[in-house]
N, C-alpha and C. Protein backbone atom coordinates (compact mmCIF):
# COMPACT_ATOMS: atom_id res chain seq x y z
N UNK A 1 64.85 137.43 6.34
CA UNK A 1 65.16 137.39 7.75
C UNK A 1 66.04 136.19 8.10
N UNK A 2 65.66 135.13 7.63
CA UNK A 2 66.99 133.68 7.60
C UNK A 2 68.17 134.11 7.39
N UNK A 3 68.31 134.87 6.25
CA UNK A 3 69.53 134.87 5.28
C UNK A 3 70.58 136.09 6.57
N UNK A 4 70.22 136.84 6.61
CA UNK A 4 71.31 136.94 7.84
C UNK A 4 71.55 136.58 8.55
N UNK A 5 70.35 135.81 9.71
CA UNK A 5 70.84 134.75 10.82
C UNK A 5 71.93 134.11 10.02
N UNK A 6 71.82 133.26 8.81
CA UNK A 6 72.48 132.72 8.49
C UNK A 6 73.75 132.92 7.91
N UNK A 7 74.10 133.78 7.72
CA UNK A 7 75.19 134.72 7.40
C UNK A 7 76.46 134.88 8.56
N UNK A 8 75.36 135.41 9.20
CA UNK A 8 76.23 135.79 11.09
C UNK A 8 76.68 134.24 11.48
N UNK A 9 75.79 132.92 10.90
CA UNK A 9 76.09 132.08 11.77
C UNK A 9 77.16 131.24 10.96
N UNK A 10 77.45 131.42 9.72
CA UNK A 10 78.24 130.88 8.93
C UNK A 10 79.74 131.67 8.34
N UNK A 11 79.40 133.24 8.71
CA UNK A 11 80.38 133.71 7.82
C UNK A 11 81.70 133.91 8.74
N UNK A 12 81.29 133.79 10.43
CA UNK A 12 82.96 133.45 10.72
C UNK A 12 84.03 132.67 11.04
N UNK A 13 83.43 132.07 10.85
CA UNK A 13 84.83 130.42 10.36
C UNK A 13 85.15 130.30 8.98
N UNK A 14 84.27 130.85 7.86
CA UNK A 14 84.57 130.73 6.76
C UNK A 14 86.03 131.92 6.76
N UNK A 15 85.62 133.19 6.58
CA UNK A 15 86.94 133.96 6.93
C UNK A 15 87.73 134.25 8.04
N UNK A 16 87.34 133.15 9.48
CA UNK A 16 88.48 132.39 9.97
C UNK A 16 89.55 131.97 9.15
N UNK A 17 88.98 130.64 8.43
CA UNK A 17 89.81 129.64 8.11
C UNK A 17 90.83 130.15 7.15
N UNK A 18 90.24 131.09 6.22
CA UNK A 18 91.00 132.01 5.16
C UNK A 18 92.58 132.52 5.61
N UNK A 19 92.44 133.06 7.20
CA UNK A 19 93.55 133.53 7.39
C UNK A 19 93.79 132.77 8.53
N UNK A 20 93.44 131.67 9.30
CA UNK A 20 94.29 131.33 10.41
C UNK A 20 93.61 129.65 10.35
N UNK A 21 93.82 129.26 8.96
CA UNK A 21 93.37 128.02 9.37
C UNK A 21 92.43 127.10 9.49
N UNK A 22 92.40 125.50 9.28
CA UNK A 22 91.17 125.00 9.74
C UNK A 22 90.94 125.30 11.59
N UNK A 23 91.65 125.24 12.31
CA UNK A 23 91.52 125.20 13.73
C UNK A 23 90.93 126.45 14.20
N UNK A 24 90.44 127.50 13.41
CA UNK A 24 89.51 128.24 13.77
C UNK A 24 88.53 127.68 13.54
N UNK A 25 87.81 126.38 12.50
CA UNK A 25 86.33 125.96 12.40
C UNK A 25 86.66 124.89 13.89
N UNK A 26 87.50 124.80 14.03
CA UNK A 26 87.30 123.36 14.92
C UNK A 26 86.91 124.16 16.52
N UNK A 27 87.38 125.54 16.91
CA UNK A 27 87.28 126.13 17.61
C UNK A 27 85.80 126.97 18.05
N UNK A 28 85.21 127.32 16.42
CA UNK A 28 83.99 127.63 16.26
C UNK A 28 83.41 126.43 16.41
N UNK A 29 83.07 125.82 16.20
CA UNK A 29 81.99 124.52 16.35
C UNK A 29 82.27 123.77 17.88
N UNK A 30 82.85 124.25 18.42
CA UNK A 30 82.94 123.91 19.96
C UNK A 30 82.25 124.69 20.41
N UNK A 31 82.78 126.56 20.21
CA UNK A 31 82.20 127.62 21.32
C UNK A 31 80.48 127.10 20.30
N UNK A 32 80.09 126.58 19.43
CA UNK A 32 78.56 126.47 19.28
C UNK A 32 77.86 125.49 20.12
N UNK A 33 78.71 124.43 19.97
CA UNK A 33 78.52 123.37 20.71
C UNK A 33 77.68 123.55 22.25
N UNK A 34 79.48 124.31 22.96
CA UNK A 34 78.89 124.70 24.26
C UNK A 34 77.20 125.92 24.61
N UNK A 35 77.58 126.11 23.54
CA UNK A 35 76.62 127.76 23.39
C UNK A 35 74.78 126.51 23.39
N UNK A 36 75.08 126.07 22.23
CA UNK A 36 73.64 125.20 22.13
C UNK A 36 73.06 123.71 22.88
N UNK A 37 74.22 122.99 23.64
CA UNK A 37 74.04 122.27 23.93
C UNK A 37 74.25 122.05 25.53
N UNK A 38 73.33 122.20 26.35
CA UNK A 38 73.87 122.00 27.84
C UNK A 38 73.33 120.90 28.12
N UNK A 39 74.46 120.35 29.19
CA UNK A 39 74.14 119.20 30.21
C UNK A 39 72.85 118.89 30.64
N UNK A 40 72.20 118.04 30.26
CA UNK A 40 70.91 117.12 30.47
C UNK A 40 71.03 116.26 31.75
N UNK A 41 72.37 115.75 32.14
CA UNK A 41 71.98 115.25 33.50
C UNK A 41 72.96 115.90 34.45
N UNK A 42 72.98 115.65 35.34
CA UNK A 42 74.26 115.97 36.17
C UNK A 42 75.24 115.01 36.63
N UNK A 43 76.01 114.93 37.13
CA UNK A 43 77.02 113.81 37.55
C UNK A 43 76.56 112.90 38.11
N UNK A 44 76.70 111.45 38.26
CA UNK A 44 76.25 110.54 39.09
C UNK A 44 77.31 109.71 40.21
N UNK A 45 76.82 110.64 41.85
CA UNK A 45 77.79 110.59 42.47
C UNK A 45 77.94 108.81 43.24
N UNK A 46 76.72 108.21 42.99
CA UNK A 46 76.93 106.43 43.08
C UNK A 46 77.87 105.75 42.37
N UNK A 47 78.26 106.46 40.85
CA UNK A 47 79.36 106.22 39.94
C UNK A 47 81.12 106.40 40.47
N UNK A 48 81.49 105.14 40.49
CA UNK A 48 82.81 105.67 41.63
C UNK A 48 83.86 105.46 40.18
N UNK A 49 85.19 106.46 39.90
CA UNK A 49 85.91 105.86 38.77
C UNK A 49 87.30 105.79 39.53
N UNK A 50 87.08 105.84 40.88
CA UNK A 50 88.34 105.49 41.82
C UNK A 50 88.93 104.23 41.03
N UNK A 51 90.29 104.41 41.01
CA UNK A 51 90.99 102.99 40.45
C UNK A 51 90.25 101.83 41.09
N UNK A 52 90.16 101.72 42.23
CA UNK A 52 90.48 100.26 42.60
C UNK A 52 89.30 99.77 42.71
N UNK A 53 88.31 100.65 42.57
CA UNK A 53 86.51 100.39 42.13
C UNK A 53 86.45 99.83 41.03
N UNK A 54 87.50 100.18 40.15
CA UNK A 54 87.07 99.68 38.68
C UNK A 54 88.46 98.77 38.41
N UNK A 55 89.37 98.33 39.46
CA UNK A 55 89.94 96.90 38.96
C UNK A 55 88.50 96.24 39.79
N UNK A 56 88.10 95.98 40.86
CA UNK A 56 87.44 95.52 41.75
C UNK A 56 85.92 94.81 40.66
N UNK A 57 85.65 95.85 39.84
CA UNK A 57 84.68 95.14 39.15
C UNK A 57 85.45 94.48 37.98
N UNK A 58 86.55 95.05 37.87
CA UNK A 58 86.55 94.19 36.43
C UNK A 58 87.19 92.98 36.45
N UNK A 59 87.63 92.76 37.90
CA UNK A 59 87.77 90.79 38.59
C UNK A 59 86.68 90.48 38.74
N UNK A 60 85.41 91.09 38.95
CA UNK A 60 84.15 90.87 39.44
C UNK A 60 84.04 89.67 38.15
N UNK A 61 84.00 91.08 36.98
CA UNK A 61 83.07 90.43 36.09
C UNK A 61 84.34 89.26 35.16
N UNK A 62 85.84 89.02 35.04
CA UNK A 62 86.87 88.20 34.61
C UNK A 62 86.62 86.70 35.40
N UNK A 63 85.79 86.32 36.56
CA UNK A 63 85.44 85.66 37.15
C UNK A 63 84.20 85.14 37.23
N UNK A 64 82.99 85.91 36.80
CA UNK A 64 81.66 85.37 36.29
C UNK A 64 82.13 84.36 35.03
N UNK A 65 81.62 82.83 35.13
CA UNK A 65 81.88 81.59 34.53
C UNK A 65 81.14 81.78 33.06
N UNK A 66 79.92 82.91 32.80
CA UNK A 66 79.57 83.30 31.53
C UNK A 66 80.22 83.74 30.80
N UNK A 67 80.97 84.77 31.26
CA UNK A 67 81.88 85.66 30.46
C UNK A 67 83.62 84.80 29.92
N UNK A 68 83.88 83.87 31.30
CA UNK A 68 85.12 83.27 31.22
C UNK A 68 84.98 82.57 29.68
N UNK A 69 83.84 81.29 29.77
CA UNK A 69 83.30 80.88 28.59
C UNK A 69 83.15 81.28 27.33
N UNK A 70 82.67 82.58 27.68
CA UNK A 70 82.50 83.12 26.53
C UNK A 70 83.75 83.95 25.43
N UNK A 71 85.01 83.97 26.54
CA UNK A 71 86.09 84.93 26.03
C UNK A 71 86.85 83.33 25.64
N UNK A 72 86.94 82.53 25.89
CA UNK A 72 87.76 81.29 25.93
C UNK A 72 87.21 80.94 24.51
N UNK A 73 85.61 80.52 24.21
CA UNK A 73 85.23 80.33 22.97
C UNK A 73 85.69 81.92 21.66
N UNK A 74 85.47 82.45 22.30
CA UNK A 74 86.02 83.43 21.19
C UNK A 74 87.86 83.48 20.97
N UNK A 75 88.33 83.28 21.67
CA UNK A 75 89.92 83.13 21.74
C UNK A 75 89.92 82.16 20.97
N UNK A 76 88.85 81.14 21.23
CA UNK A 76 89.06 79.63 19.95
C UNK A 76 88.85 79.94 18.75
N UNK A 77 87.86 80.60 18.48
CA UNK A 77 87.50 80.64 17.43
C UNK A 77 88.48 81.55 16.31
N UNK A 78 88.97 82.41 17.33
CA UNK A 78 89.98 83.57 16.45
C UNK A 78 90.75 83.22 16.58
N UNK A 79 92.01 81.94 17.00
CA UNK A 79 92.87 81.22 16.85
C UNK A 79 92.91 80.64 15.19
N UNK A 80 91.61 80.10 15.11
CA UNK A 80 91.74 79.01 14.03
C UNK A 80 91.27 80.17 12.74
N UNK A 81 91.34 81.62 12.77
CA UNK A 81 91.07 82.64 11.46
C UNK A 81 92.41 82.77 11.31
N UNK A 82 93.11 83.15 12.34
CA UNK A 82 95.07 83.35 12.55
C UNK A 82 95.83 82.05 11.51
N UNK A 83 96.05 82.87 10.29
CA UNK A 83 97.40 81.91 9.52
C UNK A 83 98.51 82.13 10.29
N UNK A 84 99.16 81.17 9.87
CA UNK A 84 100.83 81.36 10.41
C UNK A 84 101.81 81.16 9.50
């Protein structure tokens, strides 16, 4: 009883690929993808990816004195790995 599930679930990308290619497996393993795997959450509409939301944080966070520190010591440190 496996051995045909498994058959049906393997044998058409194999003689896909025979005559049209790898981009029939790449095509099959998507429509499975979608077929077995659905969306677990839904969108999160508090999440804004408006441009100027996300320059807005990312001066936020270029301006927190932890991070400044912390990119300045790493710029040092990978200065002095740099031969010239």
């Amino acid at each position: 009883m496996i051995a045909p599930t498994i058959e049906v679930i393997l044998l058409p990308p194999l003689v896909g690929i025979l005559y049209f290619g790898c981009k029939v497996l790449w095509g099959y393993f998507c429509f499975w993808r979608n077929v077995l795997l659905k969306e677990s959450k839904q969108a999160d509409a508090s999440m804004s990816l408006h441009p100027s939301r996300i320059t807005k944080t990312f001066w936020d966070v270029f301006r927190n004195p932890q991070f400044f520190t912390y990119a300045l010591a790493v710029l040092r440190f990978r200065e002095g790995l740099m031969p010239m």
